[in-house]
PDB file of N, CA and C in Angstrom:
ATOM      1  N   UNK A   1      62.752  34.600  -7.198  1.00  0.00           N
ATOM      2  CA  UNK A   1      62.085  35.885  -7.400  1.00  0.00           C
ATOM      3  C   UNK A   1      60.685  35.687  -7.959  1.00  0.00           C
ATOM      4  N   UNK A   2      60.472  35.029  -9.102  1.00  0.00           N
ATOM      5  CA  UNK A   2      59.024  34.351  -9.548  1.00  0.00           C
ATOM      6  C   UNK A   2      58.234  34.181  -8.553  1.00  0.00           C
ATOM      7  N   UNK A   3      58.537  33.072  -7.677  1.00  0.00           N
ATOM      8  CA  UNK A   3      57.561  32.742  -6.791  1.00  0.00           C
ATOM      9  C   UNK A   3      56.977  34.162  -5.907  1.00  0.00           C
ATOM     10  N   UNK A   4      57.806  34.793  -4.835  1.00  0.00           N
ATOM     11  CA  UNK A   4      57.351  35.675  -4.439  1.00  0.00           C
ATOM     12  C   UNK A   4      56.904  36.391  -5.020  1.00  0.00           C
ATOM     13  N   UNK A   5      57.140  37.231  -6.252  1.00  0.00           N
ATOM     14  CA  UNK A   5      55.982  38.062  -6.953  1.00  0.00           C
ATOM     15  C   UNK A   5      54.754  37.021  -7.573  1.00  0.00           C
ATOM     16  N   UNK A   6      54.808  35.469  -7.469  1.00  0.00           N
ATOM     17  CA  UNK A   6      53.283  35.029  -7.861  1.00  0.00           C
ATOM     18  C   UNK A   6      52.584  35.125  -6.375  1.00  0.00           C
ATOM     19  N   UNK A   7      53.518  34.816  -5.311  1.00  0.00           N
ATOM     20  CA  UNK A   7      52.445  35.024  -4.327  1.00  0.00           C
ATOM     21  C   UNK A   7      52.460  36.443  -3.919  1.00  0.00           C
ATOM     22  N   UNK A   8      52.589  37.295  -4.476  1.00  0.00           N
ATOM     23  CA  UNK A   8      52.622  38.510  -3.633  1.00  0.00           C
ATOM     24  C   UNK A   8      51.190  39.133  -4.606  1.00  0.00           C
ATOM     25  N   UNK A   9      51.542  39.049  -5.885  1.00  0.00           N
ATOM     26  CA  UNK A   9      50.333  38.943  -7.093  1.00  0.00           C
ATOM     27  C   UNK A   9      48.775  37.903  -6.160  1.00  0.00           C
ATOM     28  N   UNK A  10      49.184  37.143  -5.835  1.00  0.00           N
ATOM     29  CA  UNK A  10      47.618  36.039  -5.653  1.00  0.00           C
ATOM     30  C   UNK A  10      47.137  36.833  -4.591  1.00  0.00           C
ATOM     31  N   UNK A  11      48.215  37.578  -3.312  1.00  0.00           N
ATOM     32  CA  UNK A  11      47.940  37.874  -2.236  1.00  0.00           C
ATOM     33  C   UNK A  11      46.321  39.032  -2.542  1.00  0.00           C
ATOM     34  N   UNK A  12      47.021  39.749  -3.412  1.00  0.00           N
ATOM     35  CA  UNK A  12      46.472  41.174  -3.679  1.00  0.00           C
ATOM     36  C   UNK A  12      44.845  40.841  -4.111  1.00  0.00           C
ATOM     37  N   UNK A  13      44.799  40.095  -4.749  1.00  0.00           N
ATOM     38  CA  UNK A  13      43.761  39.232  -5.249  1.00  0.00           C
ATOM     39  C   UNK A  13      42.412  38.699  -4.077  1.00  0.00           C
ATOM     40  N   UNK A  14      42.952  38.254  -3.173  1.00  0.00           N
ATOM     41  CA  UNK A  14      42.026  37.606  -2.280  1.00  0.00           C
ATOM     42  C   UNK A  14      42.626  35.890  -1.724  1.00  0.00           C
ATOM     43  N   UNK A  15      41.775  35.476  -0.836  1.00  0.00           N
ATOM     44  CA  UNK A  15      41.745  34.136  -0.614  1.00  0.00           C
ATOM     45  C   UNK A  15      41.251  33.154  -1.829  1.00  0.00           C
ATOM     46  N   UNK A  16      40.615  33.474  -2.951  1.00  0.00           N
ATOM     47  CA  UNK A  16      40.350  32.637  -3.797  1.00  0.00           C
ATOM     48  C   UNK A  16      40.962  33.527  -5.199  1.00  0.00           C
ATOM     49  N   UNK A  17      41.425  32.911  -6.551  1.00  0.00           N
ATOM     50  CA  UNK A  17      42.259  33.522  -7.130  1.00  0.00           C
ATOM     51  C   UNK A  17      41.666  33.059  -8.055  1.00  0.00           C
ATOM     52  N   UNK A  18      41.937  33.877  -9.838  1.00  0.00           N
ATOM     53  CA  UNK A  18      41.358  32.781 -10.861  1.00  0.00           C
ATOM     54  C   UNK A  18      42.471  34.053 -12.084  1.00  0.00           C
ATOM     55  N   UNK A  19      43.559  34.317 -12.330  1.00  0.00           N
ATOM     56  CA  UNK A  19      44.175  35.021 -12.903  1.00  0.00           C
ATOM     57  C   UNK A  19      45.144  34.652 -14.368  1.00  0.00           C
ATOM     58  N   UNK A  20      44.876  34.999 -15.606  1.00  0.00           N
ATOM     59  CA  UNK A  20      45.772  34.911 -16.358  1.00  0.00           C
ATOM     60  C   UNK A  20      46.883  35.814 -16.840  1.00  0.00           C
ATOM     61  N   UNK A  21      48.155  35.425 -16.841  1.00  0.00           N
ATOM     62  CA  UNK A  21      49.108  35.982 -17.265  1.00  0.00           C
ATOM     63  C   UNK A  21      49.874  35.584 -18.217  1.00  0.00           C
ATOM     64  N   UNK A  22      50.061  36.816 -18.909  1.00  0.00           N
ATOM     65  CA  UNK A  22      50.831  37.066 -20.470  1.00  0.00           C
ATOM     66  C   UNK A  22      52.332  36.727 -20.072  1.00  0.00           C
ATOM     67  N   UNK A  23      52.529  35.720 -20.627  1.00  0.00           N
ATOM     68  CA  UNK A  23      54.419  36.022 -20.768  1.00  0.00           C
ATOM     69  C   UNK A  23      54.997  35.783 -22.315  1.00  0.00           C
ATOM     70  N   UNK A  24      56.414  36.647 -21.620  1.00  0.00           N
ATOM     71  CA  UNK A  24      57.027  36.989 -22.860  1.00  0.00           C
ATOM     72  C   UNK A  24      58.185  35.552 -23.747  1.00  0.00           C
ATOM     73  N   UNK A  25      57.972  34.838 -23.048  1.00  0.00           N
ATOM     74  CA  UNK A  25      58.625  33.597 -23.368  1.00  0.00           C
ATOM     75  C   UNK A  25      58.047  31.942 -22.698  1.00  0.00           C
ATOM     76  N   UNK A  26      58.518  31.041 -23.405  1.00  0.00           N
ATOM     77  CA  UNK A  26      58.371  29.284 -23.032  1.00  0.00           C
ATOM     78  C   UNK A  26      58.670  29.476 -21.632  1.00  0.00           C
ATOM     79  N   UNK A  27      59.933  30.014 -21.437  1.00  0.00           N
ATOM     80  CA  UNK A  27      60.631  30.076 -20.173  1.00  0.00           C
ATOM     81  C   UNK A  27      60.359  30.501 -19.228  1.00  0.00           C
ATOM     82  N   UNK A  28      59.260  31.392 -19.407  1.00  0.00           N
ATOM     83  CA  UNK A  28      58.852  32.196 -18.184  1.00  0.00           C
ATOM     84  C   UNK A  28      57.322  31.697 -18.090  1.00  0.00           C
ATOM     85  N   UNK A  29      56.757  31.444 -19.225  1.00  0.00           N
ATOM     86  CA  UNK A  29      55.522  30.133 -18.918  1.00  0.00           C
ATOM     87  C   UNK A  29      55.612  29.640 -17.918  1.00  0.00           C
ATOM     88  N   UNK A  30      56.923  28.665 -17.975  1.00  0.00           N
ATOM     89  CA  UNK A  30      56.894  27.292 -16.772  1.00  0.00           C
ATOM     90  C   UNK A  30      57.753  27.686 -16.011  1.00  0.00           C
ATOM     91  N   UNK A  31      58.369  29.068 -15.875  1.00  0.00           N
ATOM     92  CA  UNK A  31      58.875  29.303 -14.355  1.00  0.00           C
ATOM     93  C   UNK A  31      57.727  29.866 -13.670  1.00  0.00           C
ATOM     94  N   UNK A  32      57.133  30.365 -14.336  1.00  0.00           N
ATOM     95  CA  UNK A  32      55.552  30.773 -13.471  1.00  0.00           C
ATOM     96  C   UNK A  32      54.799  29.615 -12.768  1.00  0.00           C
ATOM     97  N   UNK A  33      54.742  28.346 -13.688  1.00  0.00           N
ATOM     98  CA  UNK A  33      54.048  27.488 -13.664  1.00  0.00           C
ATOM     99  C   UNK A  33      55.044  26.482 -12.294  1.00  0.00           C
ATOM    100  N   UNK A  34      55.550  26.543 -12.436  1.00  0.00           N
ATOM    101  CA  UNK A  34      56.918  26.083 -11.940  1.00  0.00           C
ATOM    102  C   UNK A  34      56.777  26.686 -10.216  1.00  0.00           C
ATOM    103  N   UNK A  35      56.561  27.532 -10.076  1.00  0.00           N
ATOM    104  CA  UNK A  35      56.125  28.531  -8.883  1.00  0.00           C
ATOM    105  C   UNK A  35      55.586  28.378  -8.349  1.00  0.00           C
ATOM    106  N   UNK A  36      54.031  28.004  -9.056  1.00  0.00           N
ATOM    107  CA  UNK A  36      52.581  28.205  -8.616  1.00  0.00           C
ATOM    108  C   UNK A  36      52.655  26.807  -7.870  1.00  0.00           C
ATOM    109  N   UNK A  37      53.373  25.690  -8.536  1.00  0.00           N
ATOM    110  CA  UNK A  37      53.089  24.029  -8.063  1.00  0.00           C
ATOM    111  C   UNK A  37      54.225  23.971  -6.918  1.00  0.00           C
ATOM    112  N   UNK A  38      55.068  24.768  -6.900  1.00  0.00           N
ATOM    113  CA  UNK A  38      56.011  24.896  -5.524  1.00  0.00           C
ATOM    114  C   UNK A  38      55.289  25.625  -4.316  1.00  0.00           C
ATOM    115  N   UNK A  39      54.628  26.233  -4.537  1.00  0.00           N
ATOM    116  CA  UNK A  39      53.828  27.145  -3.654  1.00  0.00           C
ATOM    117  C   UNK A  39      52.717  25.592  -3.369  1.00  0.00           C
ATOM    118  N   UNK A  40      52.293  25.492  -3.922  1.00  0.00           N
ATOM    119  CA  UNK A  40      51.180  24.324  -3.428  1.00  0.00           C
ATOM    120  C   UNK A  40      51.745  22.777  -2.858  1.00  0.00           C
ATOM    121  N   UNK A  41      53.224  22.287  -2.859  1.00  0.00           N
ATOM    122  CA  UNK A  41      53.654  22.026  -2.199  1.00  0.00           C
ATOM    123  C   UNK A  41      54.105  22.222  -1.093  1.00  0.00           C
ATOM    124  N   UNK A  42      54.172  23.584  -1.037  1.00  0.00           N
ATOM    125  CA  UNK A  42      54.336  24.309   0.323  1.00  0.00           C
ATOM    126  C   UNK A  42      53.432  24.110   1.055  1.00  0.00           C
ATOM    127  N   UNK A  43      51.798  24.001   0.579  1.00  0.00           N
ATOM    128  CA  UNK A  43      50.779  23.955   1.268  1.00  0.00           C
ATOM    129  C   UNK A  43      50.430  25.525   1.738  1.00  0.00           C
ATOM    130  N   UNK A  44      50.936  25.941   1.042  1.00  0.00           N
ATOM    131  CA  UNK A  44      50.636  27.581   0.940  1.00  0.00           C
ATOM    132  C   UNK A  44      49.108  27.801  -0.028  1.00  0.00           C
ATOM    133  N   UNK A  45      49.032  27.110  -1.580  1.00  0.00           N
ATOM    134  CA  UNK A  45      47.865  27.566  -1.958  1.00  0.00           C
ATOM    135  C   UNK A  45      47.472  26.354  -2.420  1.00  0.00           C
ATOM    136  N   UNK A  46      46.200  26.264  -2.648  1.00  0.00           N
ATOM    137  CA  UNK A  46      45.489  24.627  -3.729  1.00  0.00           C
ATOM    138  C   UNK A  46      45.382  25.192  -4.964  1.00  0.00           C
ATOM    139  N   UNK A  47      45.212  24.588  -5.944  1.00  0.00           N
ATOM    140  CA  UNK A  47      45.032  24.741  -7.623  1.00  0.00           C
ATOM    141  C   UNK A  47      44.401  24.013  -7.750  1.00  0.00           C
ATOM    142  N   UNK A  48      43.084  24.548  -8.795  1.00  0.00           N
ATOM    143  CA  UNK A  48      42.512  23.817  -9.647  1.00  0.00           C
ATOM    144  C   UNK A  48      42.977  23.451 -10.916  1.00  0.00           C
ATOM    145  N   UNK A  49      43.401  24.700 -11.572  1.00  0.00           N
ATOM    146  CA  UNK A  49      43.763  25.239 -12.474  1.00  0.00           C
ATOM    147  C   UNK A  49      45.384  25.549 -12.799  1.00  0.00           C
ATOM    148  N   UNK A  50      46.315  25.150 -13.556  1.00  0.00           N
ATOM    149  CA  UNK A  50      47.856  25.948 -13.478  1.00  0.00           C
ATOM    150  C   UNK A  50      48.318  25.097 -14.726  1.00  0.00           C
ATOM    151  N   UNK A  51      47.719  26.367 -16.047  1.00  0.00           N
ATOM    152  CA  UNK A  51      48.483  25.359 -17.725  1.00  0.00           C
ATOM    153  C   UNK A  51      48.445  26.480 -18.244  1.00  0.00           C
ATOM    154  N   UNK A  52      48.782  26.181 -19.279  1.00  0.00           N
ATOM    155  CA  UNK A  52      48.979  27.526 -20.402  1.00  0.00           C
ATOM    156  C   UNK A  52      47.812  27.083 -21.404  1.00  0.00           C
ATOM    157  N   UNK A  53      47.286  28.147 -21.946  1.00  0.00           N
ATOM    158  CA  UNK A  53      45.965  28.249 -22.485  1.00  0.00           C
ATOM    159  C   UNK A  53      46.123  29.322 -23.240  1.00  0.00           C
ATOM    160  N   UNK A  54      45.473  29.486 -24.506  1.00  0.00           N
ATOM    161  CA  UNK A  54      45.115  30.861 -25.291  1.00  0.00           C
ATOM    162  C   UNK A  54      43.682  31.956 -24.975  1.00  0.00           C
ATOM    163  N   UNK A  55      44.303  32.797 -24.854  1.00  0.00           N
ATOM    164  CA  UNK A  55      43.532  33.926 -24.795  1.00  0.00           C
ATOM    165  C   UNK A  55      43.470  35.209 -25.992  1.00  0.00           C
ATOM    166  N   UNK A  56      42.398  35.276 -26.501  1.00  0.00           N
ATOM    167  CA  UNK A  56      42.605  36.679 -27.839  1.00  0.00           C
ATOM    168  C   UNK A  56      43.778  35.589 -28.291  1.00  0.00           C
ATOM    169  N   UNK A  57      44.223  34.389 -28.649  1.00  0.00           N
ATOM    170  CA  UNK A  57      44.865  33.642 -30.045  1.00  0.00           C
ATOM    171  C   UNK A  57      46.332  33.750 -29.259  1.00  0.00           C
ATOM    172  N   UNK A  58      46.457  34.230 -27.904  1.00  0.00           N
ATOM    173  CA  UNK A  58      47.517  34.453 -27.266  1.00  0.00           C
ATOM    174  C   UNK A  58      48.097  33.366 -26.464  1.00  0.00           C
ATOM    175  N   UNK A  59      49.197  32.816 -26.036  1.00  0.00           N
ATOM    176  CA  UNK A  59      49.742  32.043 -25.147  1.00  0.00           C
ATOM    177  C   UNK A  59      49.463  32.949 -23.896  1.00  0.00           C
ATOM    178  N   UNK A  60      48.744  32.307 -22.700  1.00  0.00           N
ATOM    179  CA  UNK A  60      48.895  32.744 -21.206  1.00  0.00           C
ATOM    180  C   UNK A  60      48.817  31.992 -20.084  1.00  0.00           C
ATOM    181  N   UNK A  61      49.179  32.179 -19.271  1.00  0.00           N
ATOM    182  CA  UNK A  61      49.501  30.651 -17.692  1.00  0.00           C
ATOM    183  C   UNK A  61      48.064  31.237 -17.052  1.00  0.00           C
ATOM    184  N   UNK A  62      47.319  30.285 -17.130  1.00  0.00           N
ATOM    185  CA  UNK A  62      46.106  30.306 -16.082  1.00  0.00           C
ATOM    186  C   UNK A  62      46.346  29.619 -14.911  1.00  0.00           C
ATOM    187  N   UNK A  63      45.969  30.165 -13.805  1.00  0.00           N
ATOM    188  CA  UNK A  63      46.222  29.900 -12.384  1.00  0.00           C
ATOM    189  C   UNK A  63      45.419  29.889 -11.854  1.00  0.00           C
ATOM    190  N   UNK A  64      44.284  29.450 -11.193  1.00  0.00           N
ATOM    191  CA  UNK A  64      42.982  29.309 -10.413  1.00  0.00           C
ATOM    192  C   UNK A  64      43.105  28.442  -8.950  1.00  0.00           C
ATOM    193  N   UNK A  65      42.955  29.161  -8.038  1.00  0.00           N
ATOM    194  CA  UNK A  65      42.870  28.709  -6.995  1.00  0.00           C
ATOM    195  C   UNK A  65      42.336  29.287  -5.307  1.00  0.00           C
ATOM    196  N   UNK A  66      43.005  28.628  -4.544  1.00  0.00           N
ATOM    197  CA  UNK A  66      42.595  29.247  -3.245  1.00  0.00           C
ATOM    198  C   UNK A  66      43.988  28.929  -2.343  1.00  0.00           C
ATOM    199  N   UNK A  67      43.542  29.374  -1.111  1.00  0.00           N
ATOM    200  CA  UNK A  67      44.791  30.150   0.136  1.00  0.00           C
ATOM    201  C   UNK A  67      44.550  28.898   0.601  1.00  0.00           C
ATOM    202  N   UNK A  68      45.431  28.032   1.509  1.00  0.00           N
ATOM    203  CA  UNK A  68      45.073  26.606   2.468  1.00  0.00           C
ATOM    204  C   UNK A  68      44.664  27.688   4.080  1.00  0.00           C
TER     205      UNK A  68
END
């Protein structure tokens, strides 16, 4: 379920992507993260970008990339 709502989320976005998201747990950090690097094995998207980083003192999964 993750994955399709990250790609359904990047879709909406464009061919090039650069998005951070808030989660409510560790767990959903790296199932996000977890997603984003399955999707790019797919050869579905490239990453520059896909870690968790603070924002406003906050934990959030940064994702930066593009469509293959």
């Amino acid at each position: 379920m993750e994955k399709e709502q990250l790609l359904k989320d990047l879709k909406e976005i464009g061919t090039s992507f650069h998005l951070y998201r808030k989660m409510s747990s560790d767990s959903a950090e790296q199932k996000t993260i977890q997603s984003a690097k399955e999707l790019e094995q797919e050869n579905v998207i490239r990453l520059e970008v896909c870690k968790v980083t603070k924002l406003d003192f906050s934990p959030v999964v940064e994702i930066k990339g593009q469509f293959i």
